[in-house]
N, C-alpha and C. Protein backbone atom coordinates (compact mmCIF):
# COMPACT_ATOMS: atom_id res chain seq x y z
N UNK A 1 1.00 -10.37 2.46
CA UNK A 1 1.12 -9.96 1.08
C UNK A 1 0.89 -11.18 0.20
N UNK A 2 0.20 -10.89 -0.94
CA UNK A 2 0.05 -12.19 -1.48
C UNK A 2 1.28 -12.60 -2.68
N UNK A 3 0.87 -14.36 -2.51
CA UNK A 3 2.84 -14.81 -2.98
C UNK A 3 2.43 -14.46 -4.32
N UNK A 4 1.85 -13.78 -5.18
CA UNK A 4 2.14 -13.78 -6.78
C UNK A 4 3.89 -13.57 -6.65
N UNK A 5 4.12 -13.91 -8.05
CA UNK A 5 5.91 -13.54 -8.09
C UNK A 5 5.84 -12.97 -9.54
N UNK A 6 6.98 -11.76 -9.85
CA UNK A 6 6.60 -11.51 -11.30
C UNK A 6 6.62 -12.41 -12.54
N UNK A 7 6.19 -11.70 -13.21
CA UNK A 7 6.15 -13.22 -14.30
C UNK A 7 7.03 -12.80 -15.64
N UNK A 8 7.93 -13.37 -16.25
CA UNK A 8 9.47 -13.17 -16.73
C UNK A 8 9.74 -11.96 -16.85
N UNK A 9 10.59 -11.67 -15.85
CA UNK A 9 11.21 -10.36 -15.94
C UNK A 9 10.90 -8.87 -15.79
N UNK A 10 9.38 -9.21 -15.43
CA UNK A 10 8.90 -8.30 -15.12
C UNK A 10 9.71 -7.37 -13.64
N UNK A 11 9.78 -6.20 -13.83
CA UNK A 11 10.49 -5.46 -12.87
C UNK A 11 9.90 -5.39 -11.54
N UNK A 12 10.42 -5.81 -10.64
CA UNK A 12 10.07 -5.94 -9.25
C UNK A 12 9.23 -4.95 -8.70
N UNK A 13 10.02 -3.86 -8.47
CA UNK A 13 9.59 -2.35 -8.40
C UNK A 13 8.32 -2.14 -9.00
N UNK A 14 7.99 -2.33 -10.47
CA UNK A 14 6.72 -2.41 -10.83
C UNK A 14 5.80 -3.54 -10.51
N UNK A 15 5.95 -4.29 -10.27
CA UNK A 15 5.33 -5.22 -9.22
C UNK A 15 5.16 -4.98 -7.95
N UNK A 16 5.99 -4.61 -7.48
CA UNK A 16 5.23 -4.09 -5.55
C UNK A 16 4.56 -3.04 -6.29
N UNK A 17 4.92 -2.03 -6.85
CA UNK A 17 4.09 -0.71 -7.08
C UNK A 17 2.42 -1.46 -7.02
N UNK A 18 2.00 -2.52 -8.31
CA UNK A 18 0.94 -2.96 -8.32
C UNK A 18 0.29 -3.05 -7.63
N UNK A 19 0.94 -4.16 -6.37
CA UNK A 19 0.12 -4.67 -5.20
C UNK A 19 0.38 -3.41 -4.31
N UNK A 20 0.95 -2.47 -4.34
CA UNK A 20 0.34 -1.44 -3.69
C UNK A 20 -0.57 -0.55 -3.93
N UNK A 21 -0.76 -0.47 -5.02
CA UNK A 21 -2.01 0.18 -6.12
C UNK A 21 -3.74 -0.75 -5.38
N UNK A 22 -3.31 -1.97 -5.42
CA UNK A 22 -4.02 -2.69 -5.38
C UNK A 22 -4.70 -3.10 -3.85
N UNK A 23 -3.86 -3.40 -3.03
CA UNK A 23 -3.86 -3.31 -1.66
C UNK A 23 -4.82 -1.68 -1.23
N UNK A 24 -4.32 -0.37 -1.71
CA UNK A 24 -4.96 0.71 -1.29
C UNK A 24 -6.33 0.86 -1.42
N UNK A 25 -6.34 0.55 -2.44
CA UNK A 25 -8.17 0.47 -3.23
C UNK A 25 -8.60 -0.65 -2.70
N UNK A 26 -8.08 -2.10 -1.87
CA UNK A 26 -9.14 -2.96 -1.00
C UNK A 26 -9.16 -1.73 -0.24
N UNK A 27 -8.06 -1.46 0.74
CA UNK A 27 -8.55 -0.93 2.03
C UNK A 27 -9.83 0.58 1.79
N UNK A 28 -9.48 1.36 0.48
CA UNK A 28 -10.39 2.05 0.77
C UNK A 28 -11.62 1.65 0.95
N UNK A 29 -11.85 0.22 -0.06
CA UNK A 29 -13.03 -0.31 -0.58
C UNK A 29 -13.90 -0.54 0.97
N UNK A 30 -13.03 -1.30 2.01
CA UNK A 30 -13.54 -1.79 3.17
C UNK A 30 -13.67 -0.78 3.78
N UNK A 31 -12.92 0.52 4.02
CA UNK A 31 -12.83 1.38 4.84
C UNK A 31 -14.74 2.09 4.50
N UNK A 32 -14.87 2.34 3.22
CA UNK A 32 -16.33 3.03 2.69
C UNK A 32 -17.31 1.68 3.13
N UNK A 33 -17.06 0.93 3.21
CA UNK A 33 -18.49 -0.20 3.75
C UNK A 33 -18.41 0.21 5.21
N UNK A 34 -17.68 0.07 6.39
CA UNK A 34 -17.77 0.09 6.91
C UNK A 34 -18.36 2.37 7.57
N UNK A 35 -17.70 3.03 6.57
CA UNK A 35 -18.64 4.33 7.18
C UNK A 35 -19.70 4.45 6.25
N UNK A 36 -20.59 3.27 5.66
CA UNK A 36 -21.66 3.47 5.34
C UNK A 36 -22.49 2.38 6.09
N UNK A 37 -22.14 1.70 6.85
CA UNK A 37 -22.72 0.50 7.72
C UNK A 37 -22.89 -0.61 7.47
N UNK A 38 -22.29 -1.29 6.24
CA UNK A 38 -22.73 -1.83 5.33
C UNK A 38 -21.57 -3.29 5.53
N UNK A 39 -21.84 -4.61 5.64
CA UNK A 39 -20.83 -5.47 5.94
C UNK A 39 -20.34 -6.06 4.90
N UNK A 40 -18.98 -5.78 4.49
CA UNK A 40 -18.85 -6.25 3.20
C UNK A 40 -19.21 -7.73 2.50
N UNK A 41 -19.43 -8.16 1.56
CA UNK A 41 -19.40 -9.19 1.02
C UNK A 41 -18.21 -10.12 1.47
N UNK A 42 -18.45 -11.49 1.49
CA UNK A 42 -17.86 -12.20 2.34
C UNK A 42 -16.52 -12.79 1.63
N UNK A 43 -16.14 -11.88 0.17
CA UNK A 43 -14.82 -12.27 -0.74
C UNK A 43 -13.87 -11.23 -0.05
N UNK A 44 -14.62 -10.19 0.29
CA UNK A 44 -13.85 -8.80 0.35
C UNK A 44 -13.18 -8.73 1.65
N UNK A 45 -12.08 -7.87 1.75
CA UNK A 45 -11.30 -7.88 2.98
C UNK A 45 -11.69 -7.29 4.39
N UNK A 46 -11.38 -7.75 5.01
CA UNK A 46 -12.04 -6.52 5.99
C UNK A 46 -11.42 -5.66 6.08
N UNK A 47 -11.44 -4.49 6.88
CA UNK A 47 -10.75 -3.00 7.28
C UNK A 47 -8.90 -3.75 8.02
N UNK A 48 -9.37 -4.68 8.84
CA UNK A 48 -8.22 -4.93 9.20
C UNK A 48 -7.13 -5.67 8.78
N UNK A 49 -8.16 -6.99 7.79
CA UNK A 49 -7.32 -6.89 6.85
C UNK A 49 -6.56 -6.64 5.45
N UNK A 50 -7.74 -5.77 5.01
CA UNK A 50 -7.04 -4.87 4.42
C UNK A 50 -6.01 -3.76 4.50
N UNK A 51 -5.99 -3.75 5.95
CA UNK A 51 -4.95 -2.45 6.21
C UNK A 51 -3.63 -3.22 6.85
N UNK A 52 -3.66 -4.05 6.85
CA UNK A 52 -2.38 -4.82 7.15
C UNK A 52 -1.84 -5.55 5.90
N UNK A 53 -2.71 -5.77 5.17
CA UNK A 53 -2.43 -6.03 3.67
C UNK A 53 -1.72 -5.07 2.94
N UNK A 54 -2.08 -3.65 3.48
CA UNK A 54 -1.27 -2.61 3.00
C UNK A 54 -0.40 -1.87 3.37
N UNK A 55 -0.04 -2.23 4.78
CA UNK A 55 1.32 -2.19 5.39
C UNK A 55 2.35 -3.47 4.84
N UNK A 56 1.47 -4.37 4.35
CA UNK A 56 3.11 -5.16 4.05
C UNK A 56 3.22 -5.00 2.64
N UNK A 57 2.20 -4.45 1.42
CA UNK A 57 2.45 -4.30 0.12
C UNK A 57 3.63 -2.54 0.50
N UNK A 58 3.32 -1.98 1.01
CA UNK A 58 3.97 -0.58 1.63
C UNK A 58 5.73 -1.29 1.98
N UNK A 59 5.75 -2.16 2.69
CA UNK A 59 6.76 -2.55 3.55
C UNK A 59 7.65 -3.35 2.02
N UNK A 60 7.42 -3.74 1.21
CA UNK A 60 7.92 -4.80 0.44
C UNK A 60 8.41 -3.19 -0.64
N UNK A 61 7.42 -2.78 -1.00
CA UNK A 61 7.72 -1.81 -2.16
C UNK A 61 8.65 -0.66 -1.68
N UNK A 62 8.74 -0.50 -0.55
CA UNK A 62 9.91 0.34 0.10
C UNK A 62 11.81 -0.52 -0.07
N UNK A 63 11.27 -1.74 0.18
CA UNK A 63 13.10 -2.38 0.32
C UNK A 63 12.79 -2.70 -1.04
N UNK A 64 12.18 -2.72 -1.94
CA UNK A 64 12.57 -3.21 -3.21
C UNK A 64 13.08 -1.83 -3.77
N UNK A 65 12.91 -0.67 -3.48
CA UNK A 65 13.30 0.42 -4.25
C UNK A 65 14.10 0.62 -3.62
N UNK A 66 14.37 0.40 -2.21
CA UNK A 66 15.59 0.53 -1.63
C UNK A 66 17.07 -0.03 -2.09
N UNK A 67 16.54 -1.33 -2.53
CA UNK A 67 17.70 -2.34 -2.94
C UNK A 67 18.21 -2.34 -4.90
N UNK A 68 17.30 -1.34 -5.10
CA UNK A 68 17.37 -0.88 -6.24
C UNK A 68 18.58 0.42 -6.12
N UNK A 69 18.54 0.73 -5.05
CA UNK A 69 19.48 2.53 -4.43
C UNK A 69 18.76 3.55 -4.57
N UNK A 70 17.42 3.61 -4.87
CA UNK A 70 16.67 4.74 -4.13
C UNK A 70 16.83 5.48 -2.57
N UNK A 71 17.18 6.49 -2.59
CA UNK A 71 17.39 7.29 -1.46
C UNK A 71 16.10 7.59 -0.77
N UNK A 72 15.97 7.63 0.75
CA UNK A 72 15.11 7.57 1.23
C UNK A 72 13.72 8.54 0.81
N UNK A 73 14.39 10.01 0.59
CA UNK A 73 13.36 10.83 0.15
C UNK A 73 12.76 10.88 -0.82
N UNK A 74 13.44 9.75 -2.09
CA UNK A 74 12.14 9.30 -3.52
C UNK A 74 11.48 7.94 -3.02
N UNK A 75 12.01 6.91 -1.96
CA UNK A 75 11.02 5.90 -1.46
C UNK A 75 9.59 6.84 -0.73
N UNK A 76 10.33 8.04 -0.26
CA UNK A 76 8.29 8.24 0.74
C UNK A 76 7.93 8.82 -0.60
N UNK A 77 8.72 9.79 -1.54
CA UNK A 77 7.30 10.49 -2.47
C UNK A 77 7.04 8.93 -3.69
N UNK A 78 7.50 8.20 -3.79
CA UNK A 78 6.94 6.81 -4.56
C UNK A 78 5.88 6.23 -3.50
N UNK A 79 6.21 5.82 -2.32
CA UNK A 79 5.06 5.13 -1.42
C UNK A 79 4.09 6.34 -1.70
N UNK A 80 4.33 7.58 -1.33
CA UNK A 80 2.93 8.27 -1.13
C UNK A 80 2.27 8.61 -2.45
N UNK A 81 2.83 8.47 -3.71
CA UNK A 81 2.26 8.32 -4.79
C UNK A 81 1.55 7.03 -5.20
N UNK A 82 2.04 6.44 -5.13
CA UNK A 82 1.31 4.77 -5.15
C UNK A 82 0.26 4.40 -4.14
N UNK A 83 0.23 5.11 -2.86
CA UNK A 83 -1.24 4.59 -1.86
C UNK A 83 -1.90 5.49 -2.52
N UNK A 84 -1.85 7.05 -2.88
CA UNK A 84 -2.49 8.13 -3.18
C UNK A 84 -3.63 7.87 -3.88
N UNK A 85 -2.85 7.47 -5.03
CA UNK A 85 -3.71 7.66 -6.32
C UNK A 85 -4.72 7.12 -5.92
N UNK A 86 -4.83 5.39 -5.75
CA UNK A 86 -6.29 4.79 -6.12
C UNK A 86 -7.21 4.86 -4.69
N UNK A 87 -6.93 5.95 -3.61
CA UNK A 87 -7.50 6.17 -2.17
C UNK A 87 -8.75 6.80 -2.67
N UNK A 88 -9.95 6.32 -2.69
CA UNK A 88 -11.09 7.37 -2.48
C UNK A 88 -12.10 7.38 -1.77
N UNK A 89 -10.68 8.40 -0.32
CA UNK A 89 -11.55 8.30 1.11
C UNK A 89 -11.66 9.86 0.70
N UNK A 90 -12.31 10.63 1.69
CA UNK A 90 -12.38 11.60 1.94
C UNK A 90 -11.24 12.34 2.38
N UNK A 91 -11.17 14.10 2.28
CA UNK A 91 -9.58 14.08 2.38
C UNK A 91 -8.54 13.96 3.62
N UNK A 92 -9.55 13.63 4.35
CA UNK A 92 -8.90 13.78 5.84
C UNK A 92 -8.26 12.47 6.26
N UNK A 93 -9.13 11.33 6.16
CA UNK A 93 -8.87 9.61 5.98
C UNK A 93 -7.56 9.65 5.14
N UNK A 94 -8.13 9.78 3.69
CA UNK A 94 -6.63 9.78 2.87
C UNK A 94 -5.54 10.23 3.07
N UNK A 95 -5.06 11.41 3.74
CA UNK A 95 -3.94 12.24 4.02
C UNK A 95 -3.61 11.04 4.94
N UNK A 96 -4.24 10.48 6.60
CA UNK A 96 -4.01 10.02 7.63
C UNK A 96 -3.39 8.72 6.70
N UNK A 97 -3.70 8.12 5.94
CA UNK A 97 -3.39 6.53 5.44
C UNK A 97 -1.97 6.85 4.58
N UNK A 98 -1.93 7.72 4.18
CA UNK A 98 -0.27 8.35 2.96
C UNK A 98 0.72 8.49 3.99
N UNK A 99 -0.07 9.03 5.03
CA UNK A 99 1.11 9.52 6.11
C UNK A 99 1.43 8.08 6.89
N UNK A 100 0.96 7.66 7.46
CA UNK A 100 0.77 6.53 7.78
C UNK A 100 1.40 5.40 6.74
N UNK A 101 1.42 5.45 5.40
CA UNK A 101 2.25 4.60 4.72
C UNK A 101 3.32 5.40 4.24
N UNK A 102 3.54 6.31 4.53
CA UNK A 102 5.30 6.96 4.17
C UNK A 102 5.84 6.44 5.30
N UNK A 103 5.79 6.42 6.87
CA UNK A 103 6.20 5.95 7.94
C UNK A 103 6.01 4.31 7.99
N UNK A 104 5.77 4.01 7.32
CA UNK A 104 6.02 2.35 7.05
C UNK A 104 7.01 1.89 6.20
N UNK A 105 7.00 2.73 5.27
CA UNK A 105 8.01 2.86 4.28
C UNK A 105 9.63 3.20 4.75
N UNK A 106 9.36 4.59 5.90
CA UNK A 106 10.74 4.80 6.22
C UNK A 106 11.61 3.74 7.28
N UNK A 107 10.46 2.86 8.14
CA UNK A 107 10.70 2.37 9.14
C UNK A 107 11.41 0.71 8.53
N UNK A 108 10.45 0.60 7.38
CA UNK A 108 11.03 -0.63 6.61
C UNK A 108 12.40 -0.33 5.83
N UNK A 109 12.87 1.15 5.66
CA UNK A 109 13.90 1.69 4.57
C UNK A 109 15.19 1.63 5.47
N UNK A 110 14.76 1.90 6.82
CA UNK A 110 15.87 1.94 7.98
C UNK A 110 16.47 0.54 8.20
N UNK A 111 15.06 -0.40 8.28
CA UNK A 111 15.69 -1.74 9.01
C UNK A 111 16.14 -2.82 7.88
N UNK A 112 16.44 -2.94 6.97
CA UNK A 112 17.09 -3.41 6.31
C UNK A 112 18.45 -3.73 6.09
């Protein structure tokens, strides 16, 4: 995850939200180069790491709403609203990556 830190006072929670906003749209970005054959530009993330980039923006924005006292069942519909939105895979990819980051979310909500 990258170290930005908020900048005065900015709310935490809306800060992971960001880099999870942000993190989703690399991985879709890499995920569409790669099912169009295409090797991304050499700034851009790859698939893998972009998708581990977005297991730990997933993993951070779960205990921060956690430690806020969010109950587990508004941490998955916040994670799955926040990968959702900026995903534009196709709908089958997308569903697999929400689901896939609600279970990152719960697994990080447990071990805390």
């Amino acid at each position: 995850m990258p170290s930005d830190t908020p900048s005065g006072g900015e709310d935490p929670r809306a800060f992971a939200r960001e880099l999870v906003d942000a993190a989703a749209a690399d991985y879709a970005r890499a995920r569409k180069a790669i099912i169009a054959g295409v090797r991304p530009v050499d700034e851009a993330p790859s698939a893998a790491m972009a998708h581990e980039t977005l297991r730990a923006t997933v993993v951070a924005y779960a205990k921060a709403l956690r430690a806020a006292g969010a109950p587990a069942e508004r941490v998955v519909l916040e994670v799955k609203s926040a990968v959702d939105g900026p995903l534009t895979l196709d709908e089958w990819e997308r569903r697999v990556c929400v689901e896939s980051a609600a279970r990152w979310a719960m697994t990080a909500y447990h071990d805390v």
